[in-house]
C-alpha atoms as a PDB file:
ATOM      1  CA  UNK A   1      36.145  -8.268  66.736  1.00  0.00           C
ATOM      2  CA  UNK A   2      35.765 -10.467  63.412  1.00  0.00           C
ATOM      3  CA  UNK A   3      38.840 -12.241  62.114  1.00  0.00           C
ATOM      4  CA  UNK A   4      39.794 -10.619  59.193  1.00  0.00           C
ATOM      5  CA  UNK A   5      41.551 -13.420  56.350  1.00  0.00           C
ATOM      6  CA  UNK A   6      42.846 -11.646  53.371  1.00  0.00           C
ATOM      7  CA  UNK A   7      43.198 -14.407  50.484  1.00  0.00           C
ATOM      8  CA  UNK A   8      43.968 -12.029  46.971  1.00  0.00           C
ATOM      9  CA  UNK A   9      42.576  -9.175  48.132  1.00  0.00           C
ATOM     10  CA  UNK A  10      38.877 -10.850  49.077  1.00  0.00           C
ATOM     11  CA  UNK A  11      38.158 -11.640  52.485  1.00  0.00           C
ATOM     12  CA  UNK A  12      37.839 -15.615  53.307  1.00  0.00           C
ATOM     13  CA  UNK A  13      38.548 -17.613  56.677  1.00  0.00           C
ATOM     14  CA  UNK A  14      37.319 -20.902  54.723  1.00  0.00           C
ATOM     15  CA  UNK A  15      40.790 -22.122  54.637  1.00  0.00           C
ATOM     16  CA  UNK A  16      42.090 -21.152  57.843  1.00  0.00           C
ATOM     17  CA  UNK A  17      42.450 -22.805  61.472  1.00  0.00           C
ATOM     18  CA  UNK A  18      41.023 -20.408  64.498  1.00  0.00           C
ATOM     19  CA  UNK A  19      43.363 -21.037  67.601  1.00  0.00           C
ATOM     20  CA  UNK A  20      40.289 -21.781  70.169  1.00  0.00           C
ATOM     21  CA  UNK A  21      42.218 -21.955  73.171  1.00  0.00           C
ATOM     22  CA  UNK A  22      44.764 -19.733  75.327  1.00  0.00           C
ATOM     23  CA  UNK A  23      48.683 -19.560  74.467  1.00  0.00           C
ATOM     24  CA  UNK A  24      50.139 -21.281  77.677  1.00  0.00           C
ATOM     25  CA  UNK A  25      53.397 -21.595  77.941  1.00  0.00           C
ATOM     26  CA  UNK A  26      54.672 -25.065  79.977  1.00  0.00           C
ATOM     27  CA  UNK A  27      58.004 -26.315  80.151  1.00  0.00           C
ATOM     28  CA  UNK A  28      58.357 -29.856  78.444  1.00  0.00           C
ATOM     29  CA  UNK A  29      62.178 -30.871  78.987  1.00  0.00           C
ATOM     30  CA  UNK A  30      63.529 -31.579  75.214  1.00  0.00           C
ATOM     31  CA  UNK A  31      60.316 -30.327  73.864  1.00  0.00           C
ATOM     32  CA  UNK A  32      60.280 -26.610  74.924  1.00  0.00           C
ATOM     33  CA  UNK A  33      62.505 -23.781  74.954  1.00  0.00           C
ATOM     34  CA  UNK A  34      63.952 -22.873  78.705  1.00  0.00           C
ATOM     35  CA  UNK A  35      63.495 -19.135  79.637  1.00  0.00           C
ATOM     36  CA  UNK A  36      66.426 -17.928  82.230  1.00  0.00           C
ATOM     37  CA  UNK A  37      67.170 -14.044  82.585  1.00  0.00           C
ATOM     38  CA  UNK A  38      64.981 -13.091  79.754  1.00  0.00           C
ATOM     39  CA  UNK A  39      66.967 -15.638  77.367  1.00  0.00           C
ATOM     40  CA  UNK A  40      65.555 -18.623  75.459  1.00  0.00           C
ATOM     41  CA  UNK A  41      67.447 -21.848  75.191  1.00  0.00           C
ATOM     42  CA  UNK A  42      66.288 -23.943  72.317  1.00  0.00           C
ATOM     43  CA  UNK A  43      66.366 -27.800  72.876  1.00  0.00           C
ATOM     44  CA  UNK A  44      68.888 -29.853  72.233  1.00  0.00           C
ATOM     45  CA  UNK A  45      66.450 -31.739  69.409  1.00  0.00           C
ATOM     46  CA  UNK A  46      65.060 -28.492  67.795  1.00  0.00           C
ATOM     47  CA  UNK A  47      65.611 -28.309  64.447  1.00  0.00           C
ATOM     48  CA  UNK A  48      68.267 -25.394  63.073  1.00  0.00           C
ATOM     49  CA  UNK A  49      65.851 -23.185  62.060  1.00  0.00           C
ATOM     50  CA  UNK A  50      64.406 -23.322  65.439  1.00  0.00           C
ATOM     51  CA  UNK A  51      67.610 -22.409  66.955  1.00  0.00           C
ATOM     52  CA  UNK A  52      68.330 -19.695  64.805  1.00  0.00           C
ATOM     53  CA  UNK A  53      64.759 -18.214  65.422  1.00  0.00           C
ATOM     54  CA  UNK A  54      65.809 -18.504  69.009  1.00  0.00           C
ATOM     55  CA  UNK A  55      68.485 -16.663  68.959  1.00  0.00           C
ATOM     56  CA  UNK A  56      67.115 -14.127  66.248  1.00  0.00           C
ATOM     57  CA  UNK A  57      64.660 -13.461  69.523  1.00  0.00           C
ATOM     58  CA  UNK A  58      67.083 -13.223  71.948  1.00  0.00           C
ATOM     59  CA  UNK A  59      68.616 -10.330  70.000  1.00  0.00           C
ATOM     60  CA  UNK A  60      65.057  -8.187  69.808  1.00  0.00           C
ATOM     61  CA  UNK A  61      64.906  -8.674  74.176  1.00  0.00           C
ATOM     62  CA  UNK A  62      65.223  -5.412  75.543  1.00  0.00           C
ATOM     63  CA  UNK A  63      64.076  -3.567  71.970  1.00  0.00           C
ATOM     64  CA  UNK A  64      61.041  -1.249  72.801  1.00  0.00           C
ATOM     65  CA  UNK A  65      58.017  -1.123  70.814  1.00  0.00           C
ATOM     66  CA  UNK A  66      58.505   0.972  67.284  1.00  0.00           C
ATOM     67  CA  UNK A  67      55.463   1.155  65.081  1.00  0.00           C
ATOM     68  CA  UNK A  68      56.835   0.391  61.283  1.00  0.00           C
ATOM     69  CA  UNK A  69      60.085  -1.062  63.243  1.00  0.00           C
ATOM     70  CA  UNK A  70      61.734  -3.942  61.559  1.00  0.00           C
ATOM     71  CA  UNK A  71      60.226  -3.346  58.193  1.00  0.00           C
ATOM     72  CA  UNK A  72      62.064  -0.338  56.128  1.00  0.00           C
ATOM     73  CA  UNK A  73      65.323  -1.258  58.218  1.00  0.00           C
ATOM     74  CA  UNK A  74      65.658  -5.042  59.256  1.00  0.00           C
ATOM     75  CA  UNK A  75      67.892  -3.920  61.887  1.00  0.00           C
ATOM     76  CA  UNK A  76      66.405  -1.037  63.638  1.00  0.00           C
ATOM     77  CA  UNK A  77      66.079   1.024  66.607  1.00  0.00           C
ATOM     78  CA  UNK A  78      63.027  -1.082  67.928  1.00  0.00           C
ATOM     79  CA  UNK A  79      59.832  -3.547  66.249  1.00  0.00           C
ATOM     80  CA  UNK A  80      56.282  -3.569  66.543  1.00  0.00           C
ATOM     81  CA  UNK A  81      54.322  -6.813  66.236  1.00  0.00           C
ATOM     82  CA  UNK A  82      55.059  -7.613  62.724  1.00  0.00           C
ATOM     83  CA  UNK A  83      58.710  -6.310  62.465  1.00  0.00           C
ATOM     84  CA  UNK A  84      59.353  -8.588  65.199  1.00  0.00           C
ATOM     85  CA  UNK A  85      57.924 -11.911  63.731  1.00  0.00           C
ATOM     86  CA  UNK A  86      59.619 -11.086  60.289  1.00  0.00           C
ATOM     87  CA  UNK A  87      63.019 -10.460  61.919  1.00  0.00           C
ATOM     88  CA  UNK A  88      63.087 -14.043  63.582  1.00  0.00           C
ATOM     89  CA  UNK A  89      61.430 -15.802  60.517  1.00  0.00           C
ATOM     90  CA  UNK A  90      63.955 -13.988  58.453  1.00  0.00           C
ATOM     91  CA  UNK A  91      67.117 -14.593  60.422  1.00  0.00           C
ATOM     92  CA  UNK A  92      65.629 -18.589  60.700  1.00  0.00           C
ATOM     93  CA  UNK A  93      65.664 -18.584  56.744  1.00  0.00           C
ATOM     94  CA  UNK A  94      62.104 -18.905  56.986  1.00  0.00           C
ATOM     95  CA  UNK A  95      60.945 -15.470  54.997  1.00  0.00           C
ATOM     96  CA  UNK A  96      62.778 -12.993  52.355  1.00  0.00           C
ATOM     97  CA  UNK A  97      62.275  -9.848  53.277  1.00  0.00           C
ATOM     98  CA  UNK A  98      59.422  -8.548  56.047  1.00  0.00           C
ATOM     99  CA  UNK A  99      55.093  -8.748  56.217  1.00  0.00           C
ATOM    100  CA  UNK A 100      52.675  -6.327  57.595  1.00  0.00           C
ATOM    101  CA  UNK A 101      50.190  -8.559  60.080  1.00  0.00           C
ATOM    102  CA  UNK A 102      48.221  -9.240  57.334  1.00  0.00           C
ATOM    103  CA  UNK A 103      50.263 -10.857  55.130  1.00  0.00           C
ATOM    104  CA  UNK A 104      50.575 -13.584  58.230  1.00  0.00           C
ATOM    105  CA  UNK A 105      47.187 -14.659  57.438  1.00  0.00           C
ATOM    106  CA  UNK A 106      48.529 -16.576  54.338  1.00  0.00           C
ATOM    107  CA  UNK A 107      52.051 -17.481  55.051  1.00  0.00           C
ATOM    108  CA  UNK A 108      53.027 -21.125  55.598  1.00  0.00           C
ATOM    109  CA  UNK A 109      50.950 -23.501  56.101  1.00  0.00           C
ATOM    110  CA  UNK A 110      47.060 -23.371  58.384  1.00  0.00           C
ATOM    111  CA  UNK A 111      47.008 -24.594  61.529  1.00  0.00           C
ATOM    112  CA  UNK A 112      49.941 -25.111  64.445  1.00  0.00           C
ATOM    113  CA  UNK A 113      53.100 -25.999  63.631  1.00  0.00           C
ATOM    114  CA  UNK A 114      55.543 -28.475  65.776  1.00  0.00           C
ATOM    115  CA  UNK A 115      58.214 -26.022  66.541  1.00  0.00           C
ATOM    116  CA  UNK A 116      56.909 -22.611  65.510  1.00  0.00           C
ATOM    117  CA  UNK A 117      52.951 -20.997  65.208  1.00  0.00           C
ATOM    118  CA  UNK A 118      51.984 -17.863  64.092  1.00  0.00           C
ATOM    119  CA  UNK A 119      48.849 -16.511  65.713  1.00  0.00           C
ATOM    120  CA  UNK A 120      47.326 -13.735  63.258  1.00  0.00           C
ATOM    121  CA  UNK A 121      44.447 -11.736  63.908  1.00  0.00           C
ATOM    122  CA  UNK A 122      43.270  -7.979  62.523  1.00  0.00           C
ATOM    123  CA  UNK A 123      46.127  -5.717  63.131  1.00  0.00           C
ATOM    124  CA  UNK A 124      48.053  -7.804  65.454  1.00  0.00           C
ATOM    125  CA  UNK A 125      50.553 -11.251  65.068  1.00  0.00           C
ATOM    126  CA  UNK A 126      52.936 -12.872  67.048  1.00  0.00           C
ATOM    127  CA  UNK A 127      54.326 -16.139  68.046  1.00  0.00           C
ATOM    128  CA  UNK A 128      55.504 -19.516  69.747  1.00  0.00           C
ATOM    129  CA  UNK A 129      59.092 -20.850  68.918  1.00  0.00           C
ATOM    130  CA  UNK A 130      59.759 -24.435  70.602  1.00  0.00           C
ATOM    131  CA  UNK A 131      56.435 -23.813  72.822  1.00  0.00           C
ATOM    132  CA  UNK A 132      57.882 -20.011  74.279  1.00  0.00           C
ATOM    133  CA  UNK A 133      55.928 -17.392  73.235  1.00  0.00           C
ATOM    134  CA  UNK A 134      57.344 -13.442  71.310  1.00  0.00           C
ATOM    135  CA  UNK A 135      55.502 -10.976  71.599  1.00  0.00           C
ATOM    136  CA  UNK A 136      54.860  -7.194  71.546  1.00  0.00           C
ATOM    137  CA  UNK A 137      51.979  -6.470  73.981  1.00  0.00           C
ATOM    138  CA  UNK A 138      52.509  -7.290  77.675  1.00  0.00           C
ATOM    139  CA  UNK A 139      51.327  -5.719  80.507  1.00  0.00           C
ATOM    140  CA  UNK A 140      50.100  -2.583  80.247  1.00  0.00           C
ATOM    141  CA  UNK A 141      50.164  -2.151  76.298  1.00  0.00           C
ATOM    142  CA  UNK A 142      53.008  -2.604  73.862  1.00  0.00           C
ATOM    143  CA  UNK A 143      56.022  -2.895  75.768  1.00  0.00           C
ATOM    144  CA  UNK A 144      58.512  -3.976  72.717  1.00  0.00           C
ATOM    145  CA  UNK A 145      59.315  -7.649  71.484  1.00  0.00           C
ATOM    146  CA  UNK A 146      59.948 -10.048  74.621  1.00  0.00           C
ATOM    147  CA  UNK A 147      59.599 -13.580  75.286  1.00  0.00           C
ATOM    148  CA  UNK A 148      56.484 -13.802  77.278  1.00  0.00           C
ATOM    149  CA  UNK A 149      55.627 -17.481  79.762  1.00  0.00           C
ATOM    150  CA  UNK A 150      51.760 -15.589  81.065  1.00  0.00           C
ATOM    151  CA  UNK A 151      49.001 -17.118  79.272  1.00  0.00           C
ATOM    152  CA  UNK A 152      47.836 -14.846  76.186  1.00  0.00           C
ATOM    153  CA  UNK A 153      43.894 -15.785  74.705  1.00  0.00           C
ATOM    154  CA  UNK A 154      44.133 -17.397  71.367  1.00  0.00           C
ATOM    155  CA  UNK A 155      40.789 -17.238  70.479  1.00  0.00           C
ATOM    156  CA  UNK A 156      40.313 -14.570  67.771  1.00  0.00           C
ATOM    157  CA  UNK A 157      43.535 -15.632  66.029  1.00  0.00           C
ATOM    158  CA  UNK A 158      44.188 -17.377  63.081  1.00  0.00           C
ATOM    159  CA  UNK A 159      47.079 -20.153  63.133  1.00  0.00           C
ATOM    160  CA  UNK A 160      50.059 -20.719  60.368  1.00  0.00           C
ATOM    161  CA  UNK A 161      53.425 -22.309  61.017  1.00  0.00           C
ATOM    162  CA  UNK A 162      56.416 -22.396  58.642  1.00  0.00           C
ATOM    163  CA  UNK A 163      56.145 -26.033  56.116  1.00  0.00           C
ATOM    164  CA  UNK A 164      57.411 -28.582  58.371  1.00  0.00           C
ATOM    165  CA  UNK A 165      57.932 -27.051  61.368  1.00  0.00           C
END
């Protein structure tokens, strides 16, 4: 499937950075956020805003998958892909209010970020905090908003991260 990049209302990919290879997830001591129990732990060195992302995702683990979720009611009964990546951008200070998918394809800057990447494609986003990965579809479909360590593929996916992060 084509990327779709929405840029006023006309579609353009001219300004955008394609993610061209899988999401891994590898622990990097200091660089990475530690996964025990279904729990992130930020680094000691992450900045705020990557902390409070952090733990903005540890608060959606468990959540199942709600299409819509997140976005009439910040705090609701479960998120889909989108509900999910607002809520932790929000509660980071890193967005007012919520996004459809879509609106990921122009948020923050192109390309990946240090601490946090949005990977947007057609109908679907979701994300890497401190190298750990939130996301909606797992195994077997959407199973809710969990930090995720199995590789995901990139490719197809458009990449943004918050301005300086």
């Amino acid at each position: 499937m084509p990327v779709l990049c929405l840029a006023g209302g006309v579609v353009s990919c001219s300004n955008q950075v394609k993610a061209k290879h899988p999401v891994s997830y590898r622990f990097d001591h200091g660089r990475t956020a530690m996964l025990k129990n279904g729990m992130a732990y930020a680094p000691r060195s992450a900045p705020a805003e990557v902390k409070r992302a952090i733990a903005a995702g540890n608060r959606l683990q468990g959540m199942p998958y709600k299409w819509g979720g997140g976005h009439a009611r910040h705090v609701d009964s479960g998120y889909d892909c989108s509900g999910s990546v607002s809520y932790v951008l929000r509660n980071a200070g890193l967005l007012n209010g919520s996004m459809p998918s879509s609106g990921y394809f122009n948020y923050g800057k192109k390309g990946a970020g240090k601490w946090i990447t949005l990977y947007v494609r057609r109908g679907h986003v979701f994300m890497t905090v401190a190298g750990l990965r939130l996301d909606t579809g797992g195994p077997g479909g959407r199973s809710g908003p969990r930090w995720r360590v199995e590789t995901r593929q990139g490719a197809g996916h458009v990449m943004r991260h918050p301005s300086g992060l």
